[in-house]
Protein backbone atom coordinates (compact mmCIF):
# COMPACT_ATOMS: atom_id res chain seq x y z
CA UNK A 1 -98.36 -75.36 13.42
CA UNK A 2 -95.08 -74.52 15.08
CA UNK A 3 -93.13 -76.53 12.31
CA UNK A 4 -95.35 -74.33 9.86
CA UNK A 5 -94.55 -71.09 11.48
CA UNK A 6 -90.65 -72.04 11.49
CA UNK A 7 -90.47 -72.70 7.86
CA UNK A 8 -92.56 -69.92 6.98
CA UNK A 9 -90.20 -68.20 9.63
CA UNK A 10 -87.02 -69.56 7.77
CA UNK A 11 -88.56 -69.08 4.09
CA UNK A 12 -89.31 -65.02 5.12
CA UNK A 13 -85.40 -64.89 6.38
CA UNK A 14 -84.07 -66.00 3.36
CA UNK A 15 -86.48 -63.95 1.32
CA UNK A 16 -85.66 -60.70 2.63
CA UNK A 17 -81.72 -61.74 2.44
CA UNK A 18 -82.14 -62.18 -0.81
CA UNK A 19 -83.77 -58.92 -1.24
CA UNK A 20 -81.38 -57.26 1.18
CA UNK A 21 -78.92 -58.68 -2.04
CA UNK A 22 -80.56 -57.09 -4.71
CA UNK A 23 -81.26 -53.95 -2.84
CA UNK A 24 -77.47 -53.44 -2.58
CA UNK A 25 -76.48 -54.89 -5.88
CA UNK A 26 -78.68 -51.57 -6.96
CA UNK A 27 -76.45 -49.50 -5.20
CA UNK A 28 -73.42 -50.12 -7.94
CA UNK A 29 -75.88 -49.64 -10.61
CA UNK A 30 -74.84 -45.41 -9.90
CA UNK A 31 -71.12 -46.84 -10.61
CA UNK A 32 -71.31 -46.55 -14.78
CA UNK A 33 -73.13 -43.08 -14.61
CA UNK A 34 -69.95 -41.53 -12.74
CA UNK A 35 -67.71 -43.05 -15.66
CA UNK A 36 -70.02 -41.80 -18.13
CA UNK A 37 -69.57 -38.17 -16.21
CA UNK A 38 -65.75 -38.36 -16.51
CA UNK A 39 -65.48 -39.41 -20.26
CA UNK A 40 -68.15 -36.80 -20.75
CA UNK A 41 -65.55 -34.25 -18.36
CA UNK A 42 -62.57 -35.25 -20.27
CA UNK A 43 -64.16 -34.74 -24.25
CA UNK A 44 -65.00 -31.03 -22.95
CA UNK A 45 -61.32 -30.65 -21.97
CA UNK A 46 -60.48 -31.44 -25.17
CA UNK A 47 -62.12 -29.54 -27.46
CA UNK A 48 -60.87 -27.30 -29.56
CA UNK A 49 -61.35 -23.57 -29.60
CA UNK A 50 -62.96 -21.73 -32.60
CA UNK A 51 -60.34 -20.22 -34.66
CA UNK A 52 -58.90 -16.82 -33.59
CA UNK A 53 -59.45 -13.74 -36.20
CA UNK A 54 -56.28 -13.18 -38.63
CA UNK A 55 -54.58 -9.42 -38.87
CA UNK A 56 -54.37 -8.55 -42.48
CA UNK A 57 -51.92 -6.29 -44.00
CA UNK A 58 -51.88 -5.92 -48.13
CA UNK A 59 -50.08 -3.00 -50.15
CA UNK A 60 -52.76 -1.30 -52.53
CA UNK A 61 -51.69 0.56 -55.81
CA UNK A 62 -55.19 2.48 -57.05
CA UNK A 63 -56.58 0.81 -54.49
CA UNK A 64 -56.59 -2.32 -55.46
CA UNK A 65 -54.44 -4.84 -53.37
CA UNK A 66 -51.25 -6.15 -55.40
CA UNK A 67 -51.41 -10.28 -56.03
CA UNK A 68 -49.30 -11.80 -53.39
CA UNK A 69 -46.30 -14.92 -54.27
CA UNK A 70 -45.29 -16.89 -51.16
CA UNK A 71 -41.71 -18.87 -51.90
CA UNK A 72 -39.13 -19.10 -49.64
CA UNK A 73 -41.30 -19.24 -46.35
CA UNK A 74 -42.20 -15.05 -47.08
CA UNK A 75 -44.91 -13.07 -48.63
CA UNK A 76 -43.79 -11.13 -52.11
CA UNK A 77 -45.57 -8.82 -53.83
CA UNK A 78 -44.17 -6.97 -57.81
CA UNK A 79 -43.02 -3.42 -57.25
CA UNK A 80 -43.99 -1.13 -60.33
CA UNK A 81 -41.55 1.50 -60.75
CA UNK A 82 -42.93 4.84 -59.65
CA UNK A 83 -46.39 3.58 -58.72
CA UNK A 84 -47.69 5.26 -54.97
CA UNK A 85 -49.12 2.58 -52.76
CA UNK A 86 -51.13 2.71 -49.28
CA UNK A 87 -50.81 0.09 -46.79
CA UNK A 88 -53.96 -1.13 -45.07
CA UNK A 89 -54.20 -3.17 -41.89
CA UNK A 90 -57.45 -5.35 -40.62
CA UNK A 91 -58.39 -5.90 -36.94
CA UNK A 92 -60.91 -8.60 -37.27
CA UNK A 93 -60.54 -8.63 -33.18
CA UNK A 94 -62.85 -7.28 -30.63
CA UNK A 95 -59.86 -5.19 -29.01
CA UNK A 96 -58.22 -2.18 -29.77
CA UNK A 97 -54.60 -2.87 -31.21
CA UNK A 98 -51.52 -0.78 -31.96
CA UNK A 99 -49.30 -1.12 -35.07
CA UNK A 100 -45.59 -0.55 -35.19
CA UNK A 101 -45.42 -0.47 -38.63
CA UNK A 102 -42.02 0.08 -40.65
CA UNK A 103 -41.04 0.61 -44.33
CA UNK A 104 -37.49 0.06 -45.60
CA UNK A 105 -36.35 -1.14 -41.85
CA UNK A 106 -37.92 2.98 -41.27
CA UNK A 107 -40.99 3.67 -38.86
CA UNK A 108 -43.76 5.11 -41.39
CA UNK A 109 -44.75 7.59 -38.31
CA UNK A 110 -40.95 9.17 -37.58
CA UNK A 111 -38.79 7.28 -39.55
CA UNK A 112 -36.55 6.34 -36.92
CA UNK A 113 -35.15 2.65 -36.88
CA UNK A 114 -35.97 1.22 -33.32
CA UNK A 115 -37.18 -1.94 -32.51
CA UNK A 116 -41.31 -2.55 -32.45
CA UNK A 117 -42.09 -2.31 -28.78
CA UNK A 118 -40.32 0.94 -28.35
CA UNK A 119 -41.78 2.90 -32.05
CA UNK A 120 -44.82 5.00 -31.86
CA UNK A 121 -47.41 2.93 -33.54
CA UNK A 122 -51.00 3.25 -35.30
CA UNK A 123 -54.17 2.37 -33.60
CA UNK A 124 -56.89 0.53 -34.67
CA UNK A 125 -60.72 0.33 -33.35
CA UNK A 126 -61.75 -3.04 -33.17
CA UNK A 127 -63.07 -4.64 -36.24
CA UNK A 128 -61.62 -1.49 -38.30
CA UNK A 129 -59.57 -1.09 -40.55
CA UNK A 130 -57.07 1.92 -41.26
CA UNK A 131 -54.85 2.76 -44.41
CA UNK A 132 -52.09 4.21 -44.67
CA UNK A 133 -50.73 6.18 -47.78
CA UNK A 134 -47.18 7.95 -46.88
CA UNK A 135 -44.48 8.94 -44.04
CA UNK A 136 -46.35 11.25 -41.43
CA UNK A 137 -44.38 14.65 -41.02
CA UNK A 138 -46.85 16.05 -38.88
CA UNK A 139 -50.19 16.08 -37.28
CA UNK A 140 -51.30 17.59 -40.86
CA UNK A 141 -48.99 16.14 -43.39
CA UNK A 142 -47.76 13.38 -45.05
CA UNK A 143 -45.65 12.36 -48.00
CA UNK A 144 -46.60 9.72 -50.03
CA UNK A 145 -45.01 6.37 -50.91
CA UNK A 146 -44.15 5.12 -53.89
CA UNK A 147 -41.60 2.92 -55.88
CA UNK A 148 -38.48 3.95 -56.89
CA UNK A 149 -35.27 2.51 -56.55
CA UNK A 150 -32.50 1.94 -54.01
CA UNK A 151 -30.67 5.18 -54.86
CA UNK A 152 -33.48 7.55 -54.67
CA UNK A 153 -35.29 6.15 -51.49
CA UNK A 154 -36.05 7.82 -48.46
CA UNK A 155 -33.86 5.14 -46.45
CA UNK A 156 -30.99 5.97 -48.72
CA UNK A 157 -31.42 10.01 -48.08
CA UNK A 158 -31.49 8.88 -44.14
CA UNK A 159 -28.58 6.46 -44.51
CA UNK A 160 -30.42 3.50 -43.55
CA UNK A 161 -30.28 1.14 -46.48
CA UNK A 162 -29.95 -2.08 -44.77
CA UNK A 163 -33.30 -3.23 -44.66
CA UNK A 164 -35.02 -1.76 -48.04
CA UNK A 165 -37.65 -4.15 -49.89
CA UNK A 166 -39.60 -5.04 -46.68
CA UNK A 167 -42.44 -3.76 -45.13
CA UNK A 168 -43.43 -4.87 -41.54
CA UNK A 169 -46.14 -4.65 -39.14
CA UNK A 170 -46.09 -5.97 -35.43
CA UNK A 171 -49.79 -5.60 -33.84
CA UNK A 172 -49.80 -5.30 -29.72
CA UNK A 173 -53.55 -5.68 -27.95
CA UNK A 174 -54.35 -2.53 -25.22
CA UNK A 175 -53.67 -4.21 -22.24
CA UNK A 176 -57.37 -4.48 -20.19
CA UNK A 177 -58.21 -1.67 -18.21
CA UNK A 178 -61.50 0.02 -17.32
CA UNK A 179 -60.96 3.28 -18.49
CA UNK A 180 -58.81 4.58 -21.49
CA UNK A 181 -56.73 7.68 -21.33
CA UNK A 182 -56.58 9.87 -24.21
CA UNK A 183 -54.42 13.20 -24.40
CA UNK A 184 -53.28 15.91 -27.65
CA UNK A 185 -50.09 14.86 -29.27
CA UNK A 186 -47.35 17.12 -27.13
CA UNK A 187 -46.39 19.87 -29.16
CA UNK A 188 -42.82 19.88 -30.17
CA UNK A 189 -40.51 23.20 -30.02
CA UNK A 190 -39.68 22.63 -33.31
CA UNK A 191 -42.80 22.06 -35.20
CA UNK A 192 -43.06 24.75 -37.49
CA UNK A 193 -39.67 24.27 -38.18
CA UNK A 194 -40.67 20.86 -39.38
CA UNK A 195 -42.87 22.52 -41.66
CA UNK A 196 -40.56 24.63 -43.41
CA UNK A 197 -38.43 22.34 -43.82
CA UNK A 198 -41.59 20.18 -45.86
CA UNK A 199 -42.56 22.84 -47.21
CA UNK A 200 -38.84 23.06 -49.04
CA UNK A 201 -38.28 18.79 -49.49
CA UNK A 202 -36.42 17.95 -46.53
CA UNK A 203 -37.59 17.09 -43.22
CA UNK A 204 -36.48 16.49 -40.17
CA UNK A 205 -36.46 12.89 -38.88
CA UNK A 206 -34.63 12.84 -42.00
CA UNK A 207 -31.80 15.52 -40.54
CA UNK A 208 -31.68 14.08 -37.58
CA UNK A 209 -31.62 10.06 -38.64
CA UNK A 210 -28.30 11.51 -40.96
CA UNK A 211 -26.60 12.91 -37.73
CA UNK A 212 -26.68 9.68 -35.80
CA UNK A 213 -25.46 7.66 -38.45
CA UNK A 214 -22.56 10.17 -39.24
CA UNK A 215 -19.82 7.53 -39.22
CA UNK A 216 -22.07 4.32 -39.93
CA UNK A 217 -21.03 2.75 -42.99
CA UNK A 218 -24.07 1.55 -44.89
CA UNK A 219 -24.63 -0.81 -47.89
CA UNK A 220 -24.57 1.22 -51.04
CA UNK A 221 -27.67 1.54 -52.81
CA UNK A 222 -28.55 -0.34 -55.99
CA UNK A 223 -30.77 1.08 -58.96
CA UNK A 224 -31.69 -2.27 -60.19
CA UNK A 225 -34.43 -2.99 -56.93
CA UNK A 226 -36.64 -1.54 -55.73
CA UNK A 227 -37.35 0.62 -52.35
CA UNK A 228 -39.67 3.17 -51.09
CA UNK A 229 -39.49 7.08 -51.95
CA UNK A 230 -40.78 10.00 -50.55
CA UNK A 231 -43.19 11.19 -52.51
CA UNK A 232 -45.76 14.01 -52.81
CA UNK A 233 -46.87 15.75 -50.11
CA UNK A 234 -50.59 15.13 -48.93
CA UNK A 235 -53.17 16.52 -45.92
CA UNK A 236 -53.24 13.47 -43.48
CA UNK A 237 -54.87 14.74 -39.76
CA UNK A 238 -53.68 12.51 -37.03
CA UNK A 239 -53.75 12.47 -32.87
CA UNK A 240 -52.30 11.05 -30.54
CA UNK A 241 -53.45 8.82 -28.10
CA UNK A 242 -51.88 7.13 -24.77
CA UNK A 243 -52.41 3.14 -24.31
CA UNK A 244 -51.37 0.52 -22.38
CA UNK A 245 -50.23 -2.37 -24.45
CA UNK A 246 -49.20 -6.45 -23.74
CA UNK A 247 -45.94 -6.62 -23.50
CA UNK A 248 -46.08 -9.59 -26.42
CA UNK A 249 -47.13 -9.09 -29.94
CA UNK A 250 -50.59 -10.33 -31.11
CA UNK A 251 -49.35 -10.93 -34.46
CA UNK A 252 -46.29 -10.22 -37.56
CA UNK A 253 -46.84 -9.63 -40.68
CA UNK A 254 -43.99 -8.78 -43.33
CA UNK A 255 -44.25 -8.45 -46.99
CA UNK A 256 -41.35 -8.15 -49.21
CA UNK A 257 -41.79 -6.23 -52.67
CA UNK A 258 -39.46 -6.15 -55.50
CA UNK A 259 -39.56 -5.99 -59.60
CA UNK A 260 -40.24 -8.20 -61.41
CA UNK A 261 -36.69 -8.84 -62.53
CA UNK A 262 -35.68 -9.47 -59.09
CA UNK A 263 -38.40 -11.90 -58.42
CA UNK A 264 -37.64 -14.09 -61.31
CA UNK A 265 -33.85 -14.38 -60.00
CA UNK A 266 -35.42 -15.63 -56.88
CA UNK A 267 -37.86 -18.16 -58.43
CA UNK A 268 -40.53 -16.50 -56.76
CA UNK A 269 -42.45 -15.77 -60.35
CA UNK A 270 -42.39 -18.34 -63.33
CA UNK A 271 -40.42 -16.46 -66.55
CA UNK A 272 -42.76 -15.74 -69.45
CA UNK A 273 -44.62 -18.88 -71.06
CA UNK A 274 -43.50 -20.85 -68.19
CA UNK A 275 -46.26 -22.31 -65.98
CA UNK A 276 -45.55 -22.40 -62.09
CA UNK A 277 -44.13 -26.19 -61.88
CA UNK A 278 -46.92 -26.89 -59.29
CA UNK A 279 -49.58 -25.37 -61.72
CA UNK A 280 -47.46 -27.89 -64.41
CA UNK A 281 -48.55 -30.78 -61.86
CA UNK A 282 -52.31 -29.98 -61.10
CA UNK A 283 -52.63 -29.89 -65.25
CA UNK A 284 -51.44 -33.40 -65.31
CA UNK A 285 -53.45 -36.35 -66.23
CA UNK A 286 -53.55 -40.15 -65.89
CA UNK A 287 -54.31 -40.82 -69.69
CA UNK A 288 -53.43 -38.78 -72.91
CA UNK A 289 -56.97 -37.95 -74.49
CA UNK A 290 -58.46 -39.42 -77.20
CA UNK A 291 -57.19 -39.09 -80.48
C-alpha cells in the first residue's frame, strides 16, 4: 500500500510539474500580441495625411478664366490687347487668409513695390472666394485693369517697369487667436485730395511712387508686350481690417501673361497648324491603319 501511495505520490509530482510547464509556457503565448501592437503602432505612424486644399488664382476676361500654358516651370496665360480682366483668388481652407497680391511687380491695393510680408493685403473668409477687377484708389474707387502695352502701363507712369508681365499672389493664414480685432481704415489727411486727383487721371501712389524713384534708372518700356493699364474708373467699397498673420506664407502663386507673339518666341504656344509635340506623341500609333 505504501509502495502504491509512493508511486501514486511520485506519478502526482510529475503530473503537476508538467502542468506547472504548460501553465508557464502560456505565459509567452501574450508575447506575439505585443508585436502585433507595435506593427499595428508603427503602420499608424505612417500614414499619410489627406491632401491639403490648393489656393487658386486665375485672371478672368468677361468672366470667364483665360486657358492656362505651363512651359518653363511657370504658369502663362495670352494677353489680348485692351481686354479688362479681374483676378480671383480661392480659399478652399477653413481659415481666414490674407493676400499680398501684386501686378506688374505693383501692389494692386497702393501700388507701392515692397516685399509680401510688409504690403497691405486682401482678406479672404474661409472657403470664399474674392475678385478683384482694378488698382484700389480709395475706400470707394477703383480703376480697372486691362491690357495694354509696356509704354502705356501704370508701372511705366510710376517708373517701375522691371517686373511687368507677372502677376503674383502670396497667401498668409491669421495666426490663431480667440478673438479677432476689427477697426475703420484710418483716414488719411489727404484723402480727398486723392480724389481729385482721380477724379482728373492721376493719383497719388502714382505721385508719390515717381518721387522715390527720381534718379532710378529703369528699363525702358517696350510696345511689343504686354503689361497692365489703368483703366476706367469703377465704385469698389472696401474696409479695413487688423489681423495677425504666420510669419510664413501658406502658399505662391504667379502667373505670367503675354501676347501671343511673345509666347510663340518662348515655345510656350505651338505656331499655327502645328500640334504641341507632346499632343504629336499621344496621336501616335503602333501600326499604320488599314488600307
Amino acid at each position: 500500500m505504501s509502495r502504491f501511495r509512493m508511486t501514486f505520490g511520485v506519478v502526482g509530482f510529475l503530473l503537476a510539474f508538467v502542468l506547472g510547464l504548460g501553465t508557464t509556457s502560456l505565459m509567452f503565448v501574450k508575447t506575439p500580441a505585443i508585436v502585433n501592437a507595435q506593427i499595428s503602432s508603427q503602420v499608424k505612424t505612417v500614414r499619410r495625411l489627406p491632401p491639403q486644399p490648393r489656393f487658386d488664382l486665375e485672371i478672368l476676361v468677361n468672366g470667364r478664366p483665360l486657358a492656362e500654358y505651363y512651359a518653363r516651370g511657370r504658369t502663362y496665360v495670352e494677353a489680348s490687347h485692351g481686354a479688362e480682366y479681374e483676378l480671383r483668388i480661392r480659399n478652399p481652407s477653413a481659415d481666414r487668409v490674407a493676400v499680398a497680391l501684386a501686378v506688374d511687380g505693383l501692389n494692386t491695393i497702393d501700388a507701392r513695390h515692397t516685399s509680401a510680408w510688409n504690403s497691405s493685403k486682401w482678406v479672404i473668409e474661409p472657403y470664399q472666394t474674392i475678385t478683384i477687377g482694378g488698382w484700389q484708389m480709395s475706400t470707394e474707387r477703383a480703376r480697372r485693369f486691362y491690357f495694354t502695352d509696356e509704354r502705356d502701363s501704370y508701372g511705366a507712369k510710376l517708373g517701375q517697369t522691371a517686373n511687368l508681365g507677372v502677376i503674383s499672389a502670396v497667401i498668409f493664414r491669421e495666426r490663431d487667436r480667440p478673438v479677432s480685432v476689427t477697426s475703420p481704415r484710418p483716414v488719411y489727411r489727404d484723402d480727398r485730395a486723392k480724389s481729385q486727383r482721380e477724379s482728373a487721371g492721376v493719383d497719388s501712389p502714382s505721385n508719390e511712387a515717381a518721387r522715390k524713384n527720381k534718379g532710378v534708372v529703369a528699363p525702358e518700356p517696350d510696345g511689343d508686350y504686354a503689361a497692365t493699364g489703368i483703366g476706367r474708373s469703377v465704385r469698389n467699397d472696401v474696409r479695413w481690417i487688423n489681423l495677425e498673420l504666420e510669419s510664413q506664407p501658406a502658399a505662391e502663386l504667379t502667373i505670367r501673361y503675354e501676347y501671343y507673339s511673345a509666347l510663340l518666341k518662348l515655345g510656350v504656344v505651338p505656331r499655327p497648324h502645328e500640334p504641341y509635340p507632346l499632343g504629336r506623341r499621344e496621336d501616335s500609333r503602333g501600326f499604320s491603319p488599314e488600307p
